[in-house]
C-alpha atoms as a PDB file:
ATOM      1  CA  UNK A   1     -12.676  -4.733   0.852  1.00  0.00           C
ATOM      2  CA  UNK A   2     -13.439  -6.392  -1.983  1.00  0.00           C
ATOM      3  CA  UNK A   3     -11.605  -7.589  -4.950  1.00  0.00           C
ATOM      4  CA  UNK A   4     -11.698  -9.006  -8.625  1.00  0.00           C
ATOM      5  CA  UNK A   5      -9.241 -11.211 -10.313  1.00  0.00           C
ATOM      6  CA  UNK A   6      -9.785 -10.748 -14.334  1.00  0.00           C
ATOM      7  CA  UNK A   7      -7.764 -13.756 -15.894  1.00  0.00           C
ATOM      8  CA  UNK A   8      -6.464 -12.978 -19.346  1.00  0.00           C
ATOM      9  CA  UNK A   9      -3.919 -13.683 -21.965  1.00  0.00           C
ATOM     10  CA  UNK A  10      -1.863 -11.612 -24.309  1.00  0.00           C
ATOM     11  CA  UNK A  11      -4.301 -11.180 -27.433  1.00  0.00           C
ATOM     12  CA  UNK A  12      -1.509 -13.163 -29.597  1.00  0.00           C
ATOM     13  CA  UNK A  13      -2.750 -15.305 -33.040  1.00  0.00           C
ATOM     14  CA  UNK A  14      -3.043 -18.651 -32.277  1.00  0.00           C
ATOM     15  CA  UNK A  15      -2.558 -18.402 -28.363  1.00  0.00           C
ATOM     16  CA  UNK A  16      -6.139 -17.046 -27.847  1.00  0.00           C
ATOM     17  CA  UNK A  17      -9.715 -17.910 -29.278  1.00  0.00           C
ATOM     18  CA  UNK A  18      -8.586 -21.205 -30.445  1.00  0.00           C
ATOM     19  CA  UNK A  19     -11.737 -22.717 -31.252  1.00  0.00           C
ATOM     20  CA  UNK A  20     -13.487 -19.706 -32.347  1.00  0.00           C
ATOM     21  CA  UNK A  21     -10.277 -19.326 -35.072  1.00  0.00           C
ATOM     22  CA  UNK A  22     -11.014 -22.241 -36.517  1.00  0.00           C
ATOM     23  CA  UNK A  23     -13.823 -20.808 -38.261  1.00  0.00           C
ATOM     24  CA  UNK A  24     -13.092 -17.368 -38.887  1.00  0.00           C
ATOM     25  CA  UNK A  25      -9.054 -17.497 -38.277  1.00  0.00           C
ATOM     26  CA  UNK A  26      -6.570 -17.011 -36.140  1.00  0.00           C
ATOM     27  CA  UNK A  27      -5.772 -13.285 -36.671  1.00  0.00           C
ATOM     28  CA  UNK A  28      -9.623 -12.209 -36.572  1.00  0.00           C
ATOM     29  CA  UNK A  29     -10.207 -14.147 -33.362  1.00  0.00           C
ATOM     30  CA  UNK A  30      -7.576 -12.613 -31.601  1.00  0.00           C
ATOM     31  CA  UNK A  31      -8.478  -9.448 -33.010  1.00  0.00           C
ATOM     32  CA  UNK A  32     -12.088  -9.998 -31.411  1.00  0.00           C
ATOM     33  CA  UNK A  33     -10.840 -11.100 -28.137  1.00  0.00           C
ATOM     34  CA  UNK A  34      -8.754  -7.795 -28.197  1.00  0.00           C
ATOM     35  CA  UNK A  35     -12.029  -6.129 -28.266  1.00  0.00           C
ATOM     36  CA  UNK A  36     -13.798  -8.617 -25.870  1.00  0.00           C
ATOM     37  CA  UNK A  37     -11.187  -7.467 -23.085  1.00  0.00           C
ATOM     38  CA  UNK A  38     -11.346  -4.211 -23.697  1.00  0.00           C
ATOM     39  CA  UNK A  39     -15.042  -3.871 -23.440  1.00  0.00           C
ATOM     40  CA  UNK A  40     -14.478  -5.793 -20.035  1.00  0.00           C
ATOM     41  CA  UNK A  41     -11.957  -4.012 -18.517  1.00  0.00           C
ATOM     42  CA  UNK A  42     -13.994  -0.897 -19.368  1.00  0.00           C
ATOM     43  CA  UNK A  43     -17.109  -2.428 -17.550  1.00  0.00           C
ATOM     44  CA  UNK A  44     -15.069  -3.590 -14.799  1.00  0.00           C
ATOM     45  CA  UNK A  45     -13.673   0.077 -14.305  1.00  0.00           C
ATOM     46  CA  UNK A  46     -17.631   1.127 -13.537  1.00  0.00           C
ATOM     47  CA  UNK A  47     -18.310  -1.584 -11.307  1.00  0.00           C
ATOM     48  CA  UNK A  48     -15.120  -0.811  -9.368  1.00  0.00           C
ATOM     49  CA  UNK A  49     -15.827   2.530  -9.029  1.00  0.00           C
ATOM     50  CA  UNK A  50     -19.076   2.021  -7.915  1.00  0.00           C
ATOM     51  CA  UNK A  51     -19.006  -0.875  -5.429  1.00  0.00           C
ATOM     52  CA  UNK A  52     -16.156   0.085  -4.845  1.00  0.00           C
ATOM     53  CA  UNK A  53     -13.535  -3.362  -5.284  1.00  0.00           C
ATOM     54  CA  UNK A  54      -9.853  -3.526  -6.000  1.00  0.00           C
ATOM     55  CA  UNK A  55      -8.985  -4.901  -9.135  1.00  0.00           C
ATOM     56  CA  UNK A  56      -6.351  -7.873  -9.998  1.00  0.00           C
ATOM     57  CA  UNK A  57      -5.825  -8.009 -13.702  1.00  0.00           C
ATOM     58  CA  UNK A  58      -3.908 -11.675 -13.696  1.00  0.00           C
ATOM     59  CA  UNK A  59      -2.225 -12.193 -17.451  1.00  0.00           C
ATOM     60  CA  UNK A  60       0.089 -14.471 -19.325  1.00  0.00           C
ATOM     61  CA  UNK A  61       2.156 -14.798 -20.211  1.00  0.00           C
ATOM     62  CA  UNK A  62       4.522 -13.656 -17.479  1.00  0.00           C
ATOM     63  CA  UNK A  63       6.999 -11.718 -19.500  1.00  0.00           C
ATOM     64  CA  UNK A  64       4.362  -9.623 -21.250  1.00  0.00           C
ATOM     65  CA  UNK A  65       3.624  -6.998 -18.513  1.00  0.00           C
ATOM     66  CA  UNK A  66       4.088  -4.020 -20.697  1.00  0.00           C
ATOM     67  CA  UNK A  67       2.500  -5.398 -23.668  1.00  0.00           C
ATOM     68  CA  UNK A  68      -0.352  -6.121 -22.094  1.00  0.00           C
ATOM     69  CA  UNK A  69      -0.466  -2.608 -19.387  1.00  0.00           C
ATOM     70  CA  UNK A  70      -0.295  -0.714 -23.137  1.00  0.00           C
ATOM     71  CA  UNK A  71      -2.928  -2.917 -24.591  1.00  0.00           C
ATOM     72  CA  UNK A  72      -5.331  -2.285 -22.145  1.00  0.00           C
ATOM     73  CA  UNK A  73      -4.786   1.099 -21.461  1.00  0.00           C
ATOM     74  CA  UNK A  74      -7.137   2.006 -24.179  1.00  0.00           C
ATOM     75  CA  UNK A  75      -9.544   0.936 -21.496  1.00  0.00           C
ATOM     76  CA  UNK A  76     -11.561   2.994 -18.796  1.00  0.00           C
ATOM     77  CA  UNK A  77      -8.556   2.379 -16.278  1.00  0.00           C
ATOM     78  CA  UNK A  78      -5.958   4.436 -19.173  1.00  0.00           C
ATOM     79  CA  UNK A  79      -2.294   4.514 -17.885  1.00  0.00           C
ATOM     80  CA  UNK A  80      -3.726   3.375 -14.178  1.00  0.00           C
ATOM     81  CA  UNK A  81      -4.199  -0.226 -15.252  1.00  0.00           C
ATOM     82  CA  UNK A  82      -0.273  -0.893 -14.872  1.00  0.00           C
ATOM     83  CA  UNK A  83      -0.759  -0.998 -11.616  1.00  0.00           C
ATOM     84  CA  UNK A  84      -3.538  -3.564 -11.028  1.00  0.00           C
ATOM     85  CA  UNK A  85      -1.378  -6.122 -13.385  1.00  0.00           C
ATOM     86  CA  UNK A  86       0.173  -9.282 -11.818  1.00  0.00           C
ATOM     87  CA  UNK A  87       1.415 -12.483 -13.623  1.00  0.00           C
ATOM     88  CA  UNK A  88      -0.154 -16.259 -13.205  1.00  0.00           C
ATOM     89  CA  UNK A  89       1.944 -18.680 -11.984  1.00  0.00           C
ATOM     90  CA  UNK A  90       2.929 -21.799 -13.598  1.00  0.00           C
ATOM     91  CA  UNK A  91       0.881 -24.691 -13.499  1.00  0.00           C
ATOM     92  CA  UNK A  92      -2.940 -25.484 -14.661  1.00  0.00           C
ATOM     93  CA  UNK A  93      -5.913 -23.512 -14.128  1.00  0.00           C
ATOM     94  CA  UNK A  94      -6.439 -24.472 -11.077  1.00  0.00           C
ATOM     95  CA  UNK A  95      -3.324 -23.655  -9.597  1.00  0.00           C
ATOM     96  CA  UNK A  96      -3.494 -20.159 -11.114  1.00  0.00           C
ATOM     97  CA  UNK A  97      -6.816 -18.987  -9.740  1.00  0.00           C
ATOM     98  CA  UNK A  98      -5.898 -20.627  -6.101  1.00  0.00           C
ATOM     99  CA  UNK A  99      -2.689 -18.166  -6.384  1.00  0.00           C
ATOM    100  CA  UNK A 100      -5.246 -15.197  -7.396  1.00  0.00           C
ATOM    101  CA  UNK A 101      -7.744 -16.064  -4.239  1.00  0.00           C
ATOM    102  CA  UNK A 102      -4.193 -16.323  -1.925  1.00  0.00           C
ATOM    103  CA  UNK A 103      -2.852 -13.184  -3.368  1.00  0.00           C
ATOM    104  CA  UNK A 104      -6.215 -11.464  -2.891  1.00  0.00           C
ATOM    105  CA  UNK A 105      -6.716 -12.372   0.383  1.00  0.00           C
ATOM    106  CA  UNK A 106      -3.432 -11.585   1.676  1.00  0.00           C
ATOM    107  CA  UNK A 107      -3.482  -8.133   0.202  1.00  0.00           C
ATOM    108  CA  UNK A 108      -6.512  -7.762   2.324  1.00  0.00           C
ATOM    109  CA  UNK A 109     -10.067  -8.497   0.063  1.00  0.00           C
ATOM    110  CA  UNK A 110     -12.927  -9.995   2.639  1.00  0.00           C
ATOM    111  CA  UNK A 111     -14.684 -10.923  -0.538  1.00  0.00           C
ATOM    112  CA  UNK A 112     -12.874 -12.157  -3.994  1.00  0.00           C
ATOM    113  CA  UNK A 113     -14.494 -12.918  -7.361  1.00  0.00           C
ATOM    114  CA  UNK A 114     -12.769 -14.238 -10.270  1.00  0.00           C
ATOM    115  CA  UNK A 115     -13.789 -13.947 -13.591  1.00  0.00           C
ATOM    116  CA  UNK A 116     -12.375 -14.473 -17.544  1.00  0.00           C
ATOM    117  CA  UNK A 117     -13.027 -12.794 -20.666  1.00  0.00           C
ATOM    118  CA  UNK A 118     -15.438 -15.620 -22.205  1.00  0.00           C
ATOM    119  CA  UNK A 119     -18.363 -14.099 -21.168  1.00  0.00           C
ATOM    120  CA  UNK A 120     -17.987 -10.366 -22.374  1.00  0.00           C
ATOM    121  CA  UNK A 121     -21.724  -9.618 -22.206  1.00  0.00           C
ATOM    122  CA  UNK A 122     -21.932 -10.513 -18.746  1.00  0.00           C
ATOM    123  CA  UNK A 123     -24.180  -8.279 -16.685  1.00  0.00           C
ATOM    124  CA  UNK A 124     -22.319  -6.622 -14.020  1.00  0.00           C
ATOM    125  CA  UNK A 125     -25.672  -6.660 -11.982  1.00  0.00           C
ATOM    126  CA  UNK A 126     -24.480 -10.413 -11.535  1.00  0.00           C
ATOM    127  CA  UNK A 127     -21.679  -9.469 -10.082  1.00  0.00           C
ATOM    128  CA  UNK A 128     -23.035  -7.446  -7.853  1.00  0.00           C
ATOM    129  CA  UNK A 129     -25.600 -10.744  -7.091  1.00  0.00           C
ATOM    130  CA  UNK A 130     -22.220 -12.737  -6.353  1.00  0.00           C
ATOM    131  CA  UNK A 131     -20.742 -10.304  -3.986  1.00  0.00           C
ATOM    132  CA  UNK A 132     -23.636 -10.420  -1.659  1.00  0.00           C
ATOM    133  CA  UNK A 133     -24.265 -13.719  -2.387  1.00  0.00           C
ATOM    134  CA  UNK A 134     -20.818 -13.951  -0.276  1.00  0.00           C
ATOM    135  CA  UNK A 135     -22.855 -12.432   2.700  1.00  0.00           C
ATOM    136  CA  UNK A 136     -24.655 -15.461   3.114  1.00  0.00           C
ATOM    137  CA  UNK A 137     -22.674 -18.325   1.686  1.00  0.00           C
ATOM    138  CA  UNK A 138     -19.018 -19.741   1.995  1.00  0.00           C
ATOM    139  CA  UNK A 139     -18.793 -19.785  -1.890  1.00  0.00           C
ATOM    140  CA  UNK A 140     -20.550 -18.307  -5.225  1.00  0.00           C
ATOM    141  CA  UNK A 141     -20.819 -18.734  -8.895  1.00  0.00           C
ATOM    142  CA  UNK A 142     -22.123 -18.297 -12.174  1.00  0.00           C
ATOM    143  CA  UNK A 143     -22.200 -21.707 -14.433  1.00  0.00           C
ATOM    144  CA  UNK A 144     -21.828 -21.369 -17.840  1.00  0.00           C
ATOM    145  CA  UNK A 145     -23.651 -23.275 -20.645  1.00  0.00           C
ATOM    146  CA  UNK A 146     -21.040 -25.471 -21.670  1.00  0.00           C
ATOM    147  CA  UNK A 147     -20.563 -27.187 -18.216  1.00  0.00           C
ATOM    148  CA  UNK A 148     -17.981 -24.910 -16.754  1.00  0.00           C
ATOM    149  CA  UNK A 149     -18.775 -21.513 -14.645  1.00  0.00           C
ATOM    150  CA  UNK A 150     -17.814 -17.869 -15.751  1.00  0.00           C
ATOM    151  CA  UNK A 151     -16.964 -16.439 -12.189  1.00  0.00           C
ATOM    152  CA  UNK A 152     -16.284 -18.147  -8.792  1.00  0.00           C
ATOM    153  CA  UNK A 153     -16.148 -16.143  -5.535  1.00  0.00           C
ATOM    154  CA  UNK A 154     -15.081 -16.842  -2.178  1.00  0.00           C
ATOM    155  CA  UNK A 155     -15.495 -15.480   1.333  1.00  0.00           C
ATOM    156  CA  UNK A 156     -11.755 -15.047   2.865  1.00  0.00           C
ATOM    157  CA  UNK A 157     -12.952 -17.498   5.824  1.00  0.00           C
ATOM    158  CA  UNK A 158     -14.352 -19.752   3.730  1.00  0.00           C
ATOM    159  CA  UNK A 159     -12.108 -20.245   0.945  1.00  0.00           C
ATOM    160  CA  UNK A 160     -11.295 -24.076  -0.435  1.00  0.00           C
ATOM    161  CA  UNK A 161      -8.092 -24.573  -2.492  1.00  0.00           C
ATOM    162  CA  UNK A 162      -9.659 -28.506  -2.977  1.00  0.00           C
ATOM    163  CA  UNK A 163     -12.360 -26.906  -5.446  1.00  0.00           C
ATOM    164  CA  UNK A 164      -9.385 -26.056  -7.824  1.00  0.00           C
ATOM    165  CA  UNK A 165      -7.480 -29.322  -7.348  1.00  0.00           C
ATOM    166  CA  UNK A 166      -7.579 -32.273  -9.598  1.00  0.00           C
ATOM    167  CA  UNK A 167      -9.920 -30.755 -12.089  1.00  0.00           C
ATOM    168  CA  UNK A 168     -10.662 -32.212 -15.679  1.00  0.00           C
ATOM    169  CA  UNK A 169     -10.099 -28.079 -16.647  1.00  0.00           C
ATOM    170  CA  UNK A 170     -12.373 -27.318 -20.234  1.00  0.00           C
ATOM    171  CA  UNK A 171     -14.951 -30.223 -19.867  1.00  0.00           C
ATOM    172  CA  UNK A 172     -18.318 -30.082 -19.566  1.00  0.00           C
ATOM    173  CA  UNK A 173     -17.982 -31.690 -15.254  1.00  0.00           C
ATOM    174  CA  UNK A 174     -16.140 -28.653 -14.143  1.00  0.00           C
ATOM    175  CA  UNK A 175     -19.010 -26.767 -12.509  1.00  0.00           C
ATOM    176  CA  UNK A 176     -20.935 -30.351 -11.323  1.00  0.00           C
ATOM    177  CA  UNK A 177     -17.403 -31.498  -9.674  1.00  0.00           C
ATOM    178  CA  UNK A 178     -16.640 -28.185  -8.398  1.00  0.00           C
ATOM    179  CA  UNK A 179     -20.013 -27.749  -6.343  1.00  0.00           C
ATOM    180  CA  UNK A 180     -19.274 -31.765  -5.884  1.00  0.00           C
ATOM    181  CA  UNK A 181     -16.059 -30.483  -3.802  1.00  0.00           C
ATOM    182  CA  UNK A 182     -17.464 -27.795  -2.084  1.00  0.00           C
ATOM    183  CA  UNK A 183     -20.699 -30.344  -0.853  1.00  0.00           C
ATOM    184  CA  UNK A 184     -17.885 -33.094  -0.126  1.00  0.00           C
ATOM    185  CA  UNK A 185     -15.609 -30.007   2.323  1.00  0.00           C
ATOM    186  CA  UNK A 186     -19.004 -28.476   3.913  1.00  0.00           C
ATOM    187  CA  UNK A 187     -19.180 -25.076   2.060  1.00  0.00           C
ATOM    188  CA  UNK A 188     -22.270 -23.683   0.875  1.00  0.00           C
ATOM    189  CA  UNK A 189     -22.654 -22.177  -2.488  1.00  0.00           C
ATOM    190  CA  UNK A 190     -25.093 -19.465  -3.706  1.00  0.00           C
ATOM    191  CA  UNK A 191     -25.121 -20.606  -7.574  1.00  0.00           C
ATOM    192  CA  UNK A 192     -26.984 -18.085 -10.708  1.00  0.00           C
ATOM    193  CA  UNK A 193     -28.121 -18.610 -13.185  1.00  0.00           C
ATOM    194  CA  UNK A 194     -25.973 -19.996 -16.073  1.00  0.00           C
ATOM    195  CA  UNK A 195     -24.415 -17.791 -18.797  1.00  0.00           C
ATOM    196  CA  UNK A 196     -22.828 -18.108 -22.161  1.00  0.00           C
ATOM    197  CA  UNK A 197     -19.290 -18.548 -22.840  1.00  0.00           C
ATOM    198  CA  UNK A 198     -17.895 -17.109 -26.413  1.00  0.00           C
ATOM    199  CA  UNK A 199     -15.554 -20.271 -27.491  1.00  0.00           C
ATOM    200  CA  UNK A 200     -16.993 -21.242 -30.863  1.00  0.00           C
ATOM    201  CA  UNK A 201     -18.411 -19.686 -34.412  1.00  0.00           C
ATOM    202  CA  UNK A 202     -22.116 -21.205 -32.354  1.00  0.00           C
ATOM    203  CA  UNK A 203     -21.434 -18.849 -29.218  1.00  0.00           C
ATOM    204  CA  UNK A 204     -20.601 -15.883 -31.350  1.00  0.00           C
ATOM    205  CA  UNK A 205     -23.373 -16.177 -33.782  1.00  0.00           C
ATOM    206  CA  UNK A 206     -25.506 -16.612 -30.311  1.00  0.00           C
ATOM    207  CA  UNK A 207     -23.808 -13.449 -28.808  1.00  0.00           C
ATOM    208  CA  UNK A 208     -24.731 -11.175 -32.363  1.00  0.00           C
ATOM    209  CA  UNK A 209     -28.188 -12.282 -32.063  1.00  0.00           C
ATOM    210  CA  UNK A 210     -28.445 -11.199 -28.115  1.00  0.00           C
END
């Protein structure tokens, strides 16, 4: 079985789309990442279907289950979603993906991806690349543009917590030292091609024009 772990927040003013509210404000960029989710989550409902692959929706915060389960219920998944919706932990990034992979794994997924909702124009055809990309290799990804990646997968024998330790989160090393880590602990990695991550007024005007 296969599984994906969508990492999101609650779409509140301020708390999401930071950079991107500096230019257009704080209530329109959560407003847009509203829609950016939604748009995802309707994708991801498709690719599930079709591949098929559990689904992990993994939000914060932790005490905003049934905000967010009504939120996205507009969605392809409708009412269903409430079921797929787990909080992160505590801690950095880092720590809250490696409790997605665990969680994953232990409920059974061979194969886990994670993925965010910076990239909302993402092809699911890569997905579908990092999957089977998992065939073959202990670890995949897709980079993004700015130095980080926009989805990670692991292989359930393979996986390696040390890729999501120590990491200088939201800088421009994160995919370098995370390939780094997985060289330095004798995993292989099938990498894509990079993508775009929506952070700034740049990224959207990018995104418009695509």
């Amino acid at each position: 079985m296969d599984c994906i772990l969508l990492f999101l927040k609650a779409p509140v003013p301020g708390k999401v789309k930071t950079r991107l509210a500096a230019s257009i404000g704080s209530k329109e960029a959560a407003e847009l990442y509203r829609c950016f989710v939604l748009d995802w989550c309707d994708r991801l409902y498709k690719f599930c279907q079709s591949t098929p692959a559990s689904l992990r929706v993994m939000y914060s915060p932790p005490d905003a289950k049934a905000e967010i389960g009504k939120w996205l219920s507009a969605s392809g998944w409708g009412e269903g979603i409430e079921n797929q919706l787990y909080p992160q932990c505590d801690g950095d990034l880092g720590d809250r993906l490696h409790q997605g992979f665990m969680a994953a794994f232990a409920n059974g997924a061979e194969r886990a991806i994670a993925v965010g909702t910076d990239s909302p124009d993402l092809p699911l055809a890569r997905l579908t690349q990092l999957l089977a990309g998992l065939r073959t290799h202990d670890c995949s990804i897709i980079p993004s543009t700015d130095g980080g990646y926009c989805a990670i997968g692991f292989h359930r024998d393979h996986y390696e917590p040390a890729v999501f330790q120590n990491m200088a989160w939201s800088t421009e090393t994160v995919c370098g030292d995370t390939l780094g880590k997985l060289k330095t602990h004798q995993r292989t990695a099938f990498t894509l091609e990079p993508w775009v991550d929506v952070d700034n007024i740049a990224d959207m005007q990018a995104l418009i024009r695509n």
